[in-house]
Protein backbone atom coordinates (compact mmCIF):
# COMPACT_ATOMS: atom_id res chain seq x y z
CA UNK A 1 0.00 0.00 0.00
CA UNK A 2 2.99 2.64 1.02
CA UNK A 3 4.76 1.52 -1.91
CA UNK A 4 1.52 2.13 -4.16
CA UNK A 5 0.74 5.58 -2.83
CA UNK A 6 4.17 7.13 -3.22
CA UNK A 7 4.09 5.90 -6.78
CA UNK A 8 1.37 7.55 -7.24
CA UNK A 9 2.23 10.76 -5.31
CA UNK A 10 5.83 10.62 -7.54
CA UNK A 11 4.16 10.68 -10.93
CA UNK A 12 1.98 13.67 -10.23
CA UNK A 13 4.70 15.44 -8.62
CA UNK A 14 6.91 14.80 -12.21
CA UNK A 15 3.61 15.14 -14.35
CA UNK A 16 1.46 18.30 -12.95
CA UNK A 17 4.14 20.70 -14.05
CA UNK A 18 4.80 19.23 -16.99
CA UNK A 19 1.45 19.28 -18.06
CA UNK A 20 0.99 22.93 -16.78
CA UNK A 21 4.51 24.07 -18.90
CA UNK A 22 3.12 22.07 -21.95
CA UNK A 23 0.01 23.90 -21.59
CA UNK A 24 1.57 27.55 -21.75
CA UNK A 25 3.69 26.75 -24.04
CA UNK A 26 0.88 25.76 -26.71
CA UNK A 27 -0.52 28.90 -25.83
CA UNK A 28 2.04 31.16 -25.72
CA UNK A 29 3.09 29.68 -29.22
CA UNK A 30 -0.47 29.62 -30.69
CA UNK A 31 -1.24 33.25 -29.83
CA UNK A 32 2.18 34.70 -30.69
CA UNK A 33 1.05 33.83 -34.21
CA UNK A 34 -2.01 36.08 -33.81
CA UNK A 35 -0.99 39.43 -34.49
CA UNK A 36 -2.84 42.46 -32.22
CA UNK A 37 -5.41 44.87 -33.72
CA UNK A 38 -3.56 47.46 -32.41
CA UNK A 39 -0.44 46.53 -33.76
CA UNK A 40 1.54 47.65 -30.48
CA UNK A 41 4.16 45.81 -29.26
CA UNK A 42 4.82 44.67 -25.70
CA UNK A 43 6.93 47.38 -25.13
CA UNK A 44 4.86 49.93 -26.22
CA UNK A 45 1.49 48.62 -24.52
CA UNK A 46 3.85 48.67 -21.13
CA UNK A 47 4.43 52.03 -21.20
CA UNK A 48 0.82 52.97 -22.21
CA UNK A 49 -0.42 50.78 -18.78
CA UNK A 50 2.49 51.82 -16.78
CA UNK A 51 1.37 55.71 -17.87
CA UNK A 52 -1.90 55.69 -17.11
CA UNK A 53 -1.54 54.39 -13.66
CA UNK A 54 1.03 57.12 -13.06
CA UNK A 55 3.74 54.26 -13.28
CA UNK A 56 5.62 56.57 -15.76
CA UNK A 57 8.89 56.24 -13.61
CA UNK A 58 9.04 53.01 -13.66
CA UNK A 59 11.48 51.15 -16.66
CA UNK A 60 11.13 48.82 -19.06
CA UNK A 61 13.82 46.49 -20.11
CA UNK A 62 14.48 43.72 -22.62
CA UNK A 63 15.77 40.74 -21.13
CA UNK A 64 17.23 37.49 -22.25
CA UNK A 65 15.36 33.96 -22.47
CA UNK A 66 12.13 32.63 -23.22
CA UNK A 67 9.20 33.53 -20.71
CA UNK A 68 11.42 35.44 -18.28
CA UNK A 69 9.11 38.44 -18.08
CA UNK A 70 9.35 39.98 -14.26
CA UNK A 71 8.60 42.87 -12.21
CA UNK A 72 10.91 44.26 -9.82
CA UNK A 73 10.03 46.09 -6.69
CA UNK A 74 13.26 46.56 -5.94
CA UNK A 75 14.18 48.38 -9.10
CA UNK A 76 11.09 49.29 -9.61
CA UNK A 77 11.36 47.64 -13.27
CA UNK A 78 9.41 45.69 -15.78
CA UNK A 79 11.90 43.07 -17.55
CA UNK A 80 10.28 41.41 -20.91
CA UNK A 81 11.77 39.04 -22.70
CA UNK A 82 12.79 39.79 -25.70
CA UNK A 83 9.78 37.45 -27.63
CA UNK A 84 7.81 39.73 -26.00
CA UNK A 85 9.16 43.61 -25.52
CA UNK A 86 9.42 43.06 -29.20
CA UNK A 87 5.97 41.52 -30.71
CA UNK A 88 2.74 42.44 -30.92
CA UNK A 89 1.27 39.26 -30.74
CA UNK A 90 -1.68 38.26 -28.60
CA UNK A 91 0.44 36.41 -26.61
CA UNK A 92 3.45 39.28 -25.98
CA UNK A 93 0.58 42.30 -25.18
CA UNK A 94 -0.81 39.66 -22.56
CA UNK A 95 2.08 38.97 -20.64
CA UNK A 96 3.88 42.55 -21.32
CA UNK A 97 0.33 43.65 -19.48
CA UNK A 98 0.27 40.97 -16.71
CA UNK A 99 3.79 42.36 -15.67
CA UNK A 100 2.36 46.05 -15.74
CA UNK A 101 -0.35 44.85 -13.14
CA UNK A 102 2.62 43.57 -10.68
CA UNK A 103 3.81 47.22 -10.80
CA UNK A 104 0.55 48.78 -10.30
CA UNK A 105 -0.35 46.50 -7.01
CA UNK A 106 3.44 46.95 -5.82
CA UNK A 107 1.92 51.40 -6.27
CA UNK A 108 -1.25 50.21 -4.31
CA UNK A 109 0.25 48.09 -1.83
CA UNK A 110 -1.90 45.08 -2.45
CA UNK A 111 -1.49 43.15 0.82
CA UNK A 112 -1.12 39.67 -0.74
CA UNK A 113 1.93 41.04 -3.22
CA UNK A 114 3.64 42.67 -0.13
CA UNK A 115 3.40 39.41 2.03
CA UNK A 116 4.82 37.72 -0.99
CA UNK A 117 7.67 39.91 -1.18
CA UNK A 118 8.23 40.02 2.06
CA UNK A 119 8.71 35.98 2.74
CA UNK A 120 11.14 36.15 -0.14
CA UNK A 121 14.10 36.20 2.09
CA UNK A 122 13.06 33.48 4.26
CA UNK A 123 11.85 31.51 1.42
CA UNK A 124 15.73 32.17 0.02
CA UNK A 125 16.94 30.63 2.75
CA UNK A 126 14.58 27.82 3.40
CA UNK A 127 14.98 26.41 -0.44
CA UNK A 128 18.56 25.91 0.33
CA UNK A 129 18.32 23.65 3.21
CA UNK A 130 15.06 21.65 3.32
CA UNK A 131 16.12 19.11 0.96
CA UNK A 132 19.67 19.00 2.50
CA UNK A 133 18.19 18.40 6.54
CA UNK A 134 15.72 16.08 4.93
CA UNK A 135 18.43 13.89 3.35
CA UNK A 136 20.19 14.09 6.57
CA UNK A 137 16.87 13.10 8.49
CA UNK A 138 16.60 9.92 6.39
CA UNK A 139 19.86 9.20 6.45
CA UNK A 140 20.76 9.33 10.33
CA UNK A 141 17.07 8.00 11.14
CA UNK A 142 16.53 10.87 13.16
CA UNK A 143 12.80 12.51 13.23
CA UNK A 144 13.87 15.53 14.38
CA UNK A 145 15.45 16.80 11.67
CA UNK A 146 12.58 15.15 9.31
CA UNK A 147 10.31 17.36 10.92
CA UNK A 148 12.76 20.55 10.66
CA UNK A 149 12.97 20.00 6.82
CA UNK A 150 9.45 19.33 6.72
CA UNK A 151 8.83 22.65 8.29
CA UNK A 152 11.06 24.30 6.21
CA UNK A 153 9.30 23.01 3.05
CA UNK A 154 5.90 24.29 4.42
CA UNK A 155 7.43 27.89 4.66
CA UNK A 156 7.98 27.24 0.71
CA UNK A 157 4.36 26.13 0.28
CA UNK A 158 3.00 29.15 1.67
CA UNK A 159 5.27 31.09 -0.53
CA UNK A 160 3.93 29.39 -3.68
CA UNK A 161 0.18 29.66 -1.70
CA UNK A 162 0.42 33.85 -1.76
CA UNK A 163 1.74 33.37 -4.72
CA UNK A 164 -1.48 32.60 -6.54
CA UNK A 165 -3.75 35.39 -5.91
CA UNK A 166 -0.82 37.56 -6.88
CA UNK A 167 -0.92 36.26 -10.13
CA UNK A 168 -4.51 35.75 -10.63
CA UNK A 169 -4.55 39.32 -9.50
CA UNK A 170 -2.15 40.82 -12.14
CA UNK A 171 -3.93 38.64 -14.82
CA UNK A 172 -7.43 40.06 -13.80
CA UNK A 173 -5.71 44.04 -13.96
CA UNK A 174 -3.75 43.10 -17.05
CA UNK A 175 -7.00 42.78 -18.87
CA UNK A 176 -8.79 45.56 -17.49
CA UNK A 177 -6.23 47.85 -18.28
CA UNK A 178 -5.85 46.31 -22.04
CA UNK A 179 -10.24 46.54 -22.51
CA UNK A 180 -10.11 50.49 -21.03
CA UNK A 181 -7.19 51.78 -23.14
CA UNK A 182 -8.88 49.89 -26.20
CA UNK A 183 -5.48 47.72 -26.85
CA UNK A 184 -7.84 44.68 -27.83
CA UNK A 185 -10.89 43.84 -29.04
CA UNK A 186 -13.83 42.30 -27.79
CA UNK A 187 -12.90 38.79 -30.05
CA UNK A 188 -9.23 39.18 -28.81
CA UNK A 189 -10.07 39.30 -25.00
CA UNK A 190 -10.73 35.55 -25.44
CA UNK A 191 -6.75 34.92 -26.43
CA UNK A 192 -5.52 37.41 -23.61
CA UNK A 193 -7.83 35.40 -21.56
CA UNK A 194 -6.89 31.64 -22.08
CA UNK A 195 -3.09 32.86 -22.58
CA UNK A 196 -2.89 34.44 -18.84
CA UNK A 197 -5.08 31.67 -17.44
CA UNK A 198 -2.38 29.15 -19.22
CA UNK A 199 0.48 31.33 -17.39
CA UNK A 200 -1.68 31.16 -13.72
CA UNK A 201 -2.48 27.48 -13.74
CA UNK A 202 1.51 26.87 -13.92
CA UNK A 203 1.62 28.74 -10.38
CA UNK A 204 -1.20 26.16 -9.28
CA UNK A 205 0.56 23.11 -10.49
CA UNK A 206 3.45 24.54 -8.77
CA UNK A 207 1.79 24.90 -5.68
CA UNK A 208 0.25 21.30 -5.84
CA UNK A 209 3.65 19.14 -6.73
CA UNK A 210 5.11 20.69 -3.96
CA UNK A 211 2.18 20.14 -1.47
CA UNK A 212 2.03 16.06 -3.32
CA UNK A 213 6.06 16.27 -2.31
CA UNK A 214 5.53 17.01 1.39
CA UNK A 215 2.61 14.45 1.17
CA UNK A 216 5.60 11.75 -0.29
CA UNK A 217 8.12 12.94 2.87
CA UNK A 218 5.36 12.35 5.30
CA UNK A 219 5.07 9.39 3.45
CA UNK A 220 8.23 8.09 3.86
CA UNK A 221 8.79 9.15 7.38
CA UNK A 222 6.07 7.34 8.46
CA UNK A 223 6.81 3.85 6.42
CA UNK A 224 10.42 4.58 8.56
CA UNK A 225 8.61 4.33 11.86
């Protein structure tokens, strides 16, 4: 039975972010084939958001890789890769917007994207040991440090936890902000729509393999007892 369930728990810890990847991906690539109405690229619909919302200090810079758009509070910058600070795809004015609506909570001090940013250092910090005191844990058959690691990994999961109405959050403002400065049309919302959703349910998969990989540890600890 032990040996049945962490089976189990192991594929859908490998699969659910694979599927969730695969699933952007196919997105992202079938929309970036769609060209905008407004023939804007992400770049330029950034700095129309980022203007209206009296965000006009805030940069905009091209950055390397595939999918590697952020928004930093710290440098109070929107970084798009270059796929997307580029194009004016459906796919690039989506994202290029979704990054705009991190700035404008980070201006409005939406309480679920400062927690986030707060628990960044500890999450820093946590990612580098769990794994390590867990192997340890296992290793000397000692519970103690089982249960350290194991807290330590549940400081990660409520990371990736706050991490979800963040993004669902940015997705919902990203396409307010492209309907009200008439970026897209009414046909085009759809795209925008199943590209961010796409984008969000890779944060949920996220969040689930690493609740399914606590599951496994508890798992395991308990098979060693």
């Amino acid at each position: 039975m032990y040996y049945y369930s962490d089976f189990i728990l192991l594929i859908l810890i490998i699969v659910l972010p694979l599927i969730a990847q695969g699933t952007i991906k196919s997105r992202y690539n079938k929309y970036s084939k769609i060209k905008s109405s407004g023939n804007l690229k992400g770049k330029d619909v950034a700095k129309m958001i980022l203007e209206r919302n009296g965000l006009g200090h805030v940069g905009i810079e091209q950055v390397s890789g595939s999918l590697t758009d952020h928004y930093s509070p710290k440098t109070k910058c929107v970084s798009l890769s270059e796929s997307i600070y580029n194009d004016d795809s459906i796919s690039a004015i989506s994202v290029a917007a979704h990054e705009c609506g991190h700035a404008i909570q980070d201006k409005e001090q939406y309480s679920f994207f400062q927690f986030r940013q707060k628990m960044v250092p500890l999450v820093n910090i946590t990612s580098k040991f769990s794994s390590l005191i867990i192997v340890l844990g296992f290793i000397l058959e000692f519970s103690g440090l089982l249960e350290i690691g194991i807290v330590l990994l549940c400081c990660g999961l409520l990371f990736q936890l706050i991490t979800l109405p963040v993004e669902f959050d940015a997705s919902r403002r990203a396409k307010i902000q492209l309907k009200e400065l008439g970026l897209i049309t009414d046909d085009e919302l759809s795209g925008v729509k199943r590209v961010l959703t796409a984008a969000a349910m890779t944060y949920v998969a996220g969040f689930l393999a690493e609740a399914l990989y606590i599951a496994r540890i508890l798992l395991l600890s308990r098979r060693r007892n």
